[in-house]
Protein backbone atom coordinates (compact mmCIF):
# COMPACT_ATOMS: atom_id res chain seq x y z
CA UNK A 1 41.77 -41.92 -22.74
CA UNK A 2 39.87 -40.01 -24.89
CA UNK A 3 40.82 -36.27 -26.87
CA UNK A 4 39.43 -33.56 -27.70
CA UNK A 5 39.42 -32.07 -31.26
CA UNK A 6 42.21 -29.72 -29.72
CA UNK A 7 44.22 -32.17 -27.77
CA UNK A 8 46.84 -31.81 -30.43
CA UNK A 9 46.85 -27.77 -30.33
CA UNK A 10 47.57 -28.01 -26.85
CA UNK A 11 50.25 -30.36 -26.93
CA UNK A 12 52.09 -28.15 -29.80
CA UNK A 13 51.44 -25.66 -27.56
CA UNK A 14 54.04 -27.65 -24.71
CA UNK A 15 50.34 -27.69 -22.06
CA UNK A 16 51.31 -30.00 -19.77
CA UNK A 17 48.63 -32.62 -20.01
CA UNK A 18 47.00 -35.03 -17.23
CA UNK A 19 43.92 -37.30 -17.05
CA UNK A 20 40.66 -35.56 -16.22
CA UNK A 21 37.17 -37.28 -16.34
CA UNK A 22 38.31 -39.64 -18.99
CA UNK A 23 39.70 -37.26 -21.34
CA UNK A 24 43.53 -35.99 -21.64
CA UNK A 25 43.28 -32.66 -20.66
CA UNK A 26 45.75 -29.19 -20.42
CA UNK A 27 46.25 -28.47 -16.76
CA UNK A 28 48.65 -25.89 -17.81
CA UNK A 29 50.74 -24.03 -20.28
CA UNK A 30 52.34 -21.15 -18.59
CA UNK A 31 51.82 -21.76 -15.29
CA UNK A 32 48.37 -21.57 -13.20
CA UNK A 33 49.08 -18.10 -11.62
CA UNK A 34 50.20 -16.60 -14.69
CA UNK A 35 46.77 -18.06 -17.03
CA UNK A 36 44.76 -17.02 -13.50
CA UNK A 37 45.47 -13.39 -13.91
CA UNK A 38 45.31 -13.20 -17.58
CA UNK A 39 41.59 -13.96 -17.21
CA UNK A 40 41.24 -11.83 -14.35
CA UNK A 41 42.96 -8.97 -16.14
CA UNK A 42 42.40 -9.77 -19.53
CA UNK A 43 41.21 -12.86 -21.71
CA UNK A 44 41.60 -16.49 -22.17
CA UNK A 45 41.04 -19.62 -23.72
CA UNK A 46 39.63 -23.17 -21.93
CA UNK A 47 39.10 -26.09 -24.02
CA UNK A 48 35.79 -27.58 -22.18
CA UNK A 49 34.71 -30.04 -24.91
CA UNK A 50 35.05 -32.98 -22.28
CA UNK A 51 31.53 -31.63 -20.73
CA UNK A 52 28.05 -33.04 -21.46
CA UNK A 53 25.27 -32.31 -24.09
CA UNK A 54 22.01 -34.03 -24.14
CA UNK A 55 19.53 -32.85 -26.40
CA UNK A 56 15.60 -33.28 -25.29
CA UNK A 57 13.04 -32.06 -27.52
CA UNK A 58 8.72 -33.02 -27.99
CA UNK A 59 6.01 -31.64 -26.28
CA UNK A 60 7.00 -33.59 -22.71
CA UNK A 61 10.53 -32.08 -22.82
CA UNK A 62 9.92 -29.27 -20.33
CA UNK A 63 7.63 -31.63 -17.71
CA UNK A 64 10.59 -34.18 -17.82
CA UNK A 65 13.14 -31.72 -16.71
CA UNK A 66 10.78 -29.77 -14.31
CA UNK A 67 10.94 -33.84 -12.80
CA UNK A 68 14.22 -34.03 -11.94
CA UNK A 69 15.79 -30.81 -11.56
CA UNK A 70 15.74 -28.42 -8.69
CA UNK A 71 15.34 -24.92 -10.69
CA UNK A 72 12.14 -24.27 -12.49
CA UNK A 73 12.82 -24.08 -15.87
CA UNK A 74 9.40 -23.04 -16.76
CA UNK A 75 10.47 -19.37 -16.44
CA UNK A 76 12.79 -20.01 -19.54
CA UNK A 77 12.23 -18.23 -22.72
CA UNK A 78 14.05 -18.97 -25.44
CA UNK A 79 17.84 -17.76 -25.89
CA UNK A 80 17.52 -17.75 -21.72
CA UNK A 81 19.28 -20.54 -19.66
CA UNK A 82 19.30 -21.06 -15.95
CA UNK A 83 21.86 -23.24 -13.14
CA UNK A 84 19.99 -26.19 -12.03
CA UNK A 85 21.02 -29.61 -10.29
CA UNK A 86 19.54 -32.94 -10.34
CA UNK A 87 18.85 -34.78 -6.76
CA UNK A 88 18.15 -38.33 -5.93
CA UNK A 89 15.87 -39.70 -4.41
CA UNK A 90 17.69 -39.12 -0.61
CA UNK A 91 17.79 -35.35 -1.76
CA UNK A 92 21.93 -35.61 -2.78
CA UNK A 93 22.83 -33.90 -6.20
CA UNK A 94 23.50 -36.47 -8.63
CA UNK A 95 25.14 -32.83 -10.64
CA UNK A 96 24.70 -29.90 -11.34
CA UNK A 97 24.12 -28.40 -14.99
CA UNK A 98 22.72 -26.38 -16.85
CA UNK A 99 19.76 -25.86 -18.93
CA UNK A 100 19.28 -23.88 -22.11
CA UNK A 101 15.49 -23.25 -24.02
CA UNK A 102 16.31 -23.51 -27.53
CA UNK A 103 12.52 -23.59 -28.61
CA UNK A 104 10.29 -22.58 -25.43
CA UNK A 105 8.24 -25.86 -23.88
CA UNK A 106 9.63 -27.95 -27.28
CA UNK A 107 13.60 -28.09 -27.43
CA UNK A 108 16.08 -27.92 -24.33
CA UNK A 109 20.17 -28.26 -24.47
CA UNK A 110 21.12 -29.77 -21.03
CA UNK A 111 25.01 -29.15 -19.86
CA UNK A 112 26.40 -31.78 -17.50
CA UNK A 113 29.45 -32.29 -15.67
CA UNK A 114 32.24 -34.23 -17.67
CA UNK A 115 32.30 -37.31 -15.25
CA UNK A 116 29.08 -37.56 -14.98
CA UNK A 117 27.29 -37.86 -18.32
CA UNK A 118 27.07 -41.40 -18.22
CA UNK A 119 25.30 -41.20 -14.62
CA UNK A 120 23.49 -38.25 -15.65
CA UNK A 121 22.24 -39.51 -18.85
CA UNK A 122 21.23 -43.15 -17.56
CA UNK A 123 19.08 -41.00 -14.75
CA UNK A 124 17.04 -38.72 -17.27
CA UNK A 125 16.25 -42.10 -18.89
CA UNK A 126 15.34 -43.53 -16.04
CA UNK A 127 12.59 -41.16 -15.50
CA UNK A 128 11.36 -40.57 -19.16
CA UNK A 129 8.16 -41.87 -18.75
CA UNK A 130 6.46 -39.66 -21.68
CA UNK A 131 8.69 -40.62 -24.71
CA UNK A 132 10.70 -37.59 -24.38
CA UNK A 133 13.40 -37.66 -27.64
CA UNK A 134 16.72 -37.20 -26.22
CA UNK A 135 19.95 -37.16 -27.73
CA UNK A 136 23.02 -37.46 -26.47
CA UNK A 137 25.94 -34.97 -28.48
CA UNK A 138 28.18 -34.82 -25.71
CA UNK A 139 31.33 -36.75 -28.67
CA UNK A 140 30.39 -34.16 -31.42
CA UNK A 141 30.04 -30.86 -29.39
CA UNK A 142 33.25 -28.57 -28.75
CA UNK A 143 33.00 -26.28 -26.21
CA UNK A 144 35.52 -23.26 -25.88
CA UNK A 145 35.38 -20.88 -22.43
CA UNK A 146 36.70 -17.64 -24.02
CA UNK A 147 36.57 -15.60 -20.35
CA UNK A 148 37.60 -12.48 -18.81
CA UNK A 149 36.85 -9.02 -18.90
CA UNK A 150 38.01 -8.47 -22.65
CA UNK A 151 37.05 -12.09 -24.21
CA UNK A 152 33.77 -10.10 -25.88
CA UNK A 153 35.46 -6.90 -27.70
CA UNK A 154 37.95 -9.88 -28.81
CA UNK A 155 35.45 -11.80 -30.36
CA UNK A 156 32.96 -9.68 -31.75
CA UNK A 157 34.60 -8.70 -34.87
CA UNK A 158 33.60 -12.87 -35.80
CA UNK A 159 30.26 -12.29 -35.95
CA UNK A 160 27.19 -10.45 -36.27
CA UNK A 161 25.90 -11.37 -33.14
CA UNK A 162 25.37 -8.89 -30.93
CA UNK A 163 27.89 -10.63 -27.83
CA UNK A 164 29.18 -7.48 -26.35
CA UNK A 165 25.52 -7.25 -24.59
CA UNK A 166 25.01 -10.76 -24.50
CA UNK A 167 23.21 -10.59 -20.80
CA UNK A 168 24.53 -13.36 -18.06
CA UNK A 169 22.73 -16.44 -18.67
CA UNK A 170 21.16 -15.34 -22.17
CA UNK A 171 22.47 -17.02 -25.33
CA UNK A 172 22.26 -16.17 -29.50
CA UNK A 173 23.17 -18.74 -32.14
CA UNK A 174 24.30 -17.89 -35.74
CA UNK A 175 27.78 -17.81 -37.55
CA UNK A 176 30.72 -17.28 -35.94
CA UNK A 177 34.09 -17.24 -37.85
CA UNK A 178 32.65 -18.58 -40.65
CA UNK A 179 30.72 -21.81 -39.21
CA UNK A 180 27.25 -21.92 -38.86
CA UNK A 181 24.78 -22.94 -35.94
CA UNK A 182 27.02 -21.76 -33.31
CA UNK A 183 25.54 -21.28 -29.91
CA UNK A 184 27.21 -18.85 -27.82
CA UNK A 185 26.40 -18.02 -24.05
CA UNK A 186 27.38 -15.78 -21.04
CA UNK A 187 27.19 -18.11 -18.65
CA UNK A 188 31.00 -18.81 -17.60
CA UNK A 189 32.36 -20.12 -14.24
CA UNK A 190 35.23 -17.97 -13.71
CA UNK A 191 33.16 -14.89 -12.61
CA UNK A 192 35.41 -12.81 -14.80
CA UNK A 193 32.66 -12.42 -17.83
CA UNK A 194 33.19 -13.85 -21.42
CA UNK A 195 30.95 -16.12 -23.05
CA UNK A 196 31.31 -19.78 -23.81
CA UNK A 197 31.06 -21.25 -27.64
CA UNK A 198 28.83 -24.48 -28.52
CA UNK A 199 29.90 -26.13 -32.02
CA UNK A 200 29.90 -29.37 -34.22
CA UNK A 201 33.42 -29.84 -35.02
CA UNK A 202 32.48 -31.21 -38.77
CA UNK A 203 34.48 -29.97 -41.89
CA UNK A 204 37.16 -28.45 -39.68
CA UNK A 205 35.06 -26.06 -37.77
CA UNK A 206 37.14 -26.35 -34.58
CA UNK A 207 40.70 -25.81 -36.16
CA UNK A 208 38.81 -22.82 -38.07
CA UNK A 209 36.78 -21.82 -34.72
CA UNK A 210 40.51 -21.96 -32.70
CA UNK A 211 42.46 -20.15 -35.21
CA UNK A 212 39.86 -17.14 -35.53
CA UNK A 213 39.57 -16.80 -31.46
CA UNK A 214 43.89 -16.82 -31.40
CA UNK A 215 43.98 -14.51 -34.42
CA UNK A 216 41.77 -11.78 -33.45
CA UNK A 217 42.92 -12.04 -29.54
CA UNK A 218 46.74 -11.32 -30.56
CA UNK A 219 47.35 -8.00 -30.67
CA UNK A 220 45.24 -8.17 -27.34
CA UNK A 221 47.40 -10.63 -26.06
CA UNK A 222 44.72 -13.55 -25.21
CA UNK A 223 46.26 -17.07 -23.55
CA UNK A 224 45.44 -20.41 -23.81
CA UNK A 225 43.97 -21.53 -19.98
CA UNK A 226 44.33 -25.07 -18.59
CA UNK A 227 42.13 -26.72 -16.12
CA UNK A 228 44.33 -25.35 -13.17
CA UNK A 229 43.42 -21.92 -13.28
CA UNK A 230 39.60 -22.88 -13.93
CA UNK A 231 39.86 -24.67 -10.52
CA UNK A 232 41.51 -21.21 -8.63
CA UNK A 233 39.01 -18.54 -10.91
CA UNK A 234 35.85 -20.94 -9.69
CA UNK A 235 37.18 -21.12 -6.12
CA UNK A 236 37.52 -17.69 -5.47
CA UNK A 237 33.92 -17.14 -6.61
CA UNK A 238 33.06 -19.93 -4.27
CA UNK A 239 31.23 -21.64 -7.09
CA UNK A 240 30.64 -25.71 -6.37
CA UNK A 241 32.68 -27.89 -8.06
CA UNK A 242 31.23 -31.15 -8.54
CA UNK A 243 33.14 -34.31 -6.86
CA UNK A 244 34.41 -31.76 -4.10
CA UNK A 245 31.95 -29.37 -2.84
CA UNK A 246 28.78 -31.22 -4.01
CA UNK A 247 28.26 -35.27 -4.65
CA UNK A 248 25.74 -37.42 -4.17
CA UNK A 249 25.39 -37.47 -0.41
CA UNK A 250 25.26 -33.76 0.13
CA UNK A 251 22.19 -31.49 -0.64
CA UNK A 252 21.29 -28.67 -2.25
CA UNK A 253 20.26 -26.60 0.57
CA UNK A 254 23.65 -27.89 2.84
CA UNK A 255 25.94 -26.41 -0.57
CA UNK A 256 24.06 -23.31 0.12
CA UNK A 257 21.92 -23.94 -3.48
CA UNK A 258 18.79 -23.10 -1.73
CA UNK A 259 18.40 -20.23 -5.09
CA UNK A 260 17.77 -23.19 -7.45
CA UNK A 261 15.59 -25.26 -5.29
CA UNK A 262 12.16 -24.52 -5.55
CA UNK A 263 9.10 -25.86 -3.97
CA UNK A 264 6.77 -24.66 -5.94
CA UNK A 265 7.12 -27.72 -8.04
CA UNK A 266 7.16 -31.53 -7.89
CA UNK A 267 10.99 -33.02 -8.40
CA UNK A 268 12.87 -35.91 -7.23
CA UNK A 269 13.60 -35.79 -2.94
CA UNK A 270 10.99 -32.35 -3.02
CA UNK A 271 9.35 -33.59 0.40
CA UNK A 272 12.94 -34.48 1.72
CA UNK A 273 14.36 -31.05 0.89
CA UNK A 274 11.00 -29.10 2.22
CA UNK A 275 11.54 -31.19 5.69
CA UNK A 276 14.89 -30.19 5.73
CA UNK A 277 14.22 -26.47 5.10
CA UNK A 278 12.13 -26.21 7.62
CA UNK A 279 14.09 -28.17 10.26
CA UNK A 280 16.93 -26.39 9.20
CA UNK A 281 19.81 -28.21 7.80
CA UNK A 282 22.81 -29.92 10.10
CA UNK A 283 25.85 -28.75 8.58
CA UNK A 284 26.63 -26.12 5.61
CA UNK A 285 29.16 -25.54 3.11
CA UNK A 286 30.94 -22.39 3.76
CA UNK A 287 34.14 -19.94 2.71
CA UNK A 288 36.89 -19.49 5.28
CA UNK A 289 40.31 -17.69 5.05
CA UNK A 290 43.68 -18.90 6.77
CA UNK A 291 44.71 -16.96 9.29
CA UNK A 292 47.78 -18.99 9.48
CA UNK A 293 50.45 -20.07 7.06
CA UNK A 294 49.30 -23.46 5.28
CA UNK A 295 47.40 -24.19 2.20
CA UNK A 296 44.01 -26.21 3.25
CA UNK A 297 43.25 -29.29 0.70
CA UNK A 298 40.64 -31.28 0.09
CA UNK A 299 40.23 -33.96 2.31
CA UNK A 300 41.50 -31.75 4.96
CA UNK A 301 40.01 -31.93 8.59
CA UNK A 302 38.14 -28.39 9.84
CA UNK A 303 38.00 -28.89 13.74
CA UNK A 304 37.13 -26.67 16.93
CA UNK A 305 39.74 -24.85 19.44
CA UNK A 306 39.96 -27.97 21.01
CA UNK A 307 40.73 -30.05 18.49
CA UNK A 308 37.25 -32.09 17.90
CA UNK A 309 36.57 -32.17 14.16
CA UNK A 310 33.53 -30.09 13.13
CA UNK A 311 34.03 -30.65 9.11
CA UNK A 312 35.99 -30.95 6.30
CA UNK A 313 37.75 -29.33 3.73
CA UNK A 314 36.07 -29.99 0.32
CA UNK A 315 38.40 -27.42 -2.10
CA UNK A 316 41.13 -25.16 -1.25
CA UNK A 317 44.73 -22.93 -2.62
CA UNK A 318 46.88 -20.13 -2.46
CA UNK A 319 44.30 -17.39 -4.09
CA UNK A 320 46.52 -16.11 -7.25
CA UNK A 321 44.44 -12.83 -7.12
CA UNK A 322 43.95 -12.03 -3.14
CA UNK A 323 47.65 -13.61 -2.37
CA UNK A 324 46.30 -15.56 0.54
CA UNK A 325 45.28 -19.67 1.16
CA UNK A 326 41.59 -19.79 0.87
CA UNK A 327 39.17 -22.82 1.21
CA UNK A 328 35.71 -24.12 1.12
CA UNK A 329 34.41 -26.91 3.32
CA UNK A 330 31.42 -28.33 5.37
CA UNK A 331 31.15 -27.38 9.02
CA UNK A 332 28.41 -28.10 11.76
CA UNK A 333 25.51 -25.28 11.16
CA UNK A 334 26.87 -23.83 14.55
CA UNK A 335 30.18 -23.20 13.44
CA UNK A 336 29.03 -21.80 10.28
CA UNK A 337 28.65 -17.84 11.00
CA UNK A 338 30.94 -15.33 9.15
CA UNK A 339 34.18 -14.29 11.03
CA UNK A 340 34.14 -17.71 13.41
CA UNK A 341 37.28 -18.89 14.46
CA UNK A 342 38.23 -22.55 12.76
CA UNK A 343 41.16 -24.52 12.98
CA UNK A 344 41.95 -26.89 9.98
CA UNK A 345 44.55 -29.88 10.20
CA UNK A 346 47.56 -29.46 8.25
CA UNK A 347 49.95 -31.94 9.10
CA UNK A 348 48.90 -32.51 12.73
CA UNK A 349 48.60 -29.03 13.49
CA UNK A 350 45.76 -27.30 13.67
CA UNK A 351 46.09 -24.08 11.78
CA UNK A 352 43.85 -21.09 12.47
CA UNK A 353 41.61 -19.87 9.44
CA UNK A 354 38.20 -17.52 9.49
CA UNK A 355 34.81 -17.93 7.80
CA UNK A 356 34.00 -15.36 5.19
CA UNK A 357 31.25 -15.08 2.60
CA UNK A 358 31.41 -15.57 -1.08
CA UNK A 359 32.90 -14.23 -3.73
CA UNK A 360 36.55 -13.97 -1.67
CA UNK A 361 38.34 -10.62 -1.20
């Protein structure tokens, strides 16, 4: 099992620690409600340096990644970034990422999902047909989530980049608390703002980068965050996590990521997504509510009043912020309109929950 350059801080820190795409990972240090609403209300820390960054720069870069992503990354200037996915060729999302423009049409960062960046990696490869150079930094890069609605006044007295108006899915890169070439974005995925901090950890940059963030955030009380209360701040958003919500056998346009998909470019499984926007797709990933007591998990049967299943339940908990069991999950398109009545299966029963749209309130 692999660490991160702040495995150790979070272990001093008494995190309790689990397994998570390879790498040993905080899942918690107070307790997941308690790190929920500090980001909510105030500011924390994740330690994200288990995700994936490839590096692909030369004058094929951008063609290669208009191939096999979804978005169009041609509208990216540099310092701009944009939420893309990459589909096979039977239109399922191998992941979803996303893609920064370092140096318009000549240098791109790419940001995978931790288990994937083998999979990932070995399918750019795959379809770098014009010598693209790509390197893979995923081992040297540490990535830091500082998020909620006070992570920027926090941080701003470590640099002289301008992050208080970074703008959502913009990025700058400079100093920050005394280390050079840091790359710092707003493009977090609790929904609660912040920004998210790209560094080489090389001549003690992360224990320096770390120290700075928990310094300044003191007086302002900031927390350390675990991978628990990522999961609930995502969920209530109803963003997609990847291995739940999306995998390789569901599509863009079923996951409701229609937004990123365009047409007005070639990419892997194009024709097989066009065919199935205008057909219309067979199911779709909604947001539902419980009307009844029960917590709906993953794996969890959605069925009809009488009892035939019509889906499944792909992510789900007790909301920390709206105090109520809230879920995501697949459903026949006909059962898929807000405020219709499903039931899921919680132990045998069949417990009565609502659709609703996303973000949840």
């Amino acid at each position: 099992m692999k660490n991160t350059p702040f495995t150790e801080k979070h272990i001093a820190l008494g995190a309790k620690m689990a397994p998570f795409a390879g790498y040993n990972m905080p899942i918690s240090y107070t307790g997941i409600n308690d790190e929920h609403q500090a980001v909510r209300k105030n500011a924390g820390v994740f330690d994200v340096s288990h995700m994936g960054e490839f590096i692909l720069k030369g004058e094929h870069a951008l063609d290669l990644i208009q191939r096999v992503t979804t978005n169009d990354a041609s509208k990216l200037t540099a310092g701009k970034a944009q939420y893309s996915s990459l589909t096979n060729e039977k239109g399922g999302v191998v992941d979803d990422l996303l893609v920064y423009c370092i140096e318009e049409n000549k240098v791109y960062m790419l940001v995978v999902n931790a288990s994937n960046i083998e999979k990932d990696w070995t399918w750019i490869v795959e379809h770098n047909s014009s010598d693209v150079q790509m390197q893979n930094i995923s081992e040297q890069t540490c990535l830091l989530a500082i998020q909620g609605p006070n992570a920027t006044k926090i941080l701003q007295p470590l640099t002289e980049m301008d992050i208080l108006n970074l703008k959502y899915y913009t990025f700058v890169k400079g100093r920050f608390a005394g280390v050079d070439n840091v790359l710092i974005s707003a493009t977090g995925y609790t929904g609660a703002g912040g920004v998210e901090i790209y560094f080489e950890d090389k001549e003690g940059a992360a224990e320096k980068i770390w120290n700075a963030i928990f310094e300044a955030g003191a007086a302002q009380g900031i927390k350390p965050v675990g991978l628990g209360a990522r999961d609930t701040l995502r969920l209530e958003m109803g963003f997609a996590l990847y291995g739940n919500d999306i995998d390789d056998t569901t599509s863009p346009l079923e996951a409701g990521l229609g937004w990123i998909t365009k047409f007005t470019k070639d990419f892997t499984a194009k024709e097989i997504l066009q065919k199935q926007k205008a057909e219309g797709v067979q199911r779709k990933l909604i947001g539902f509510e419980m009307i009844d007591r029960g917590i709906p998990r993953h794996g969890y049967e959605i069925c009809n009043k009488d009892g035939e299943n019509i889906g499944i339940v792909t992510s789900g908990t007790q909301s920390p912020s709206l105090g109520k069991a809230i879920g995501m999950g697949y459903v026949q398109i006909g059962q898929s309109d807000l405020d219709n009545i499903i039931f899921v299966k919680v132990r045998d029963k069949l417990l009565q929950a609502k659709v609703v749209k996303f973000p949840f309130s």
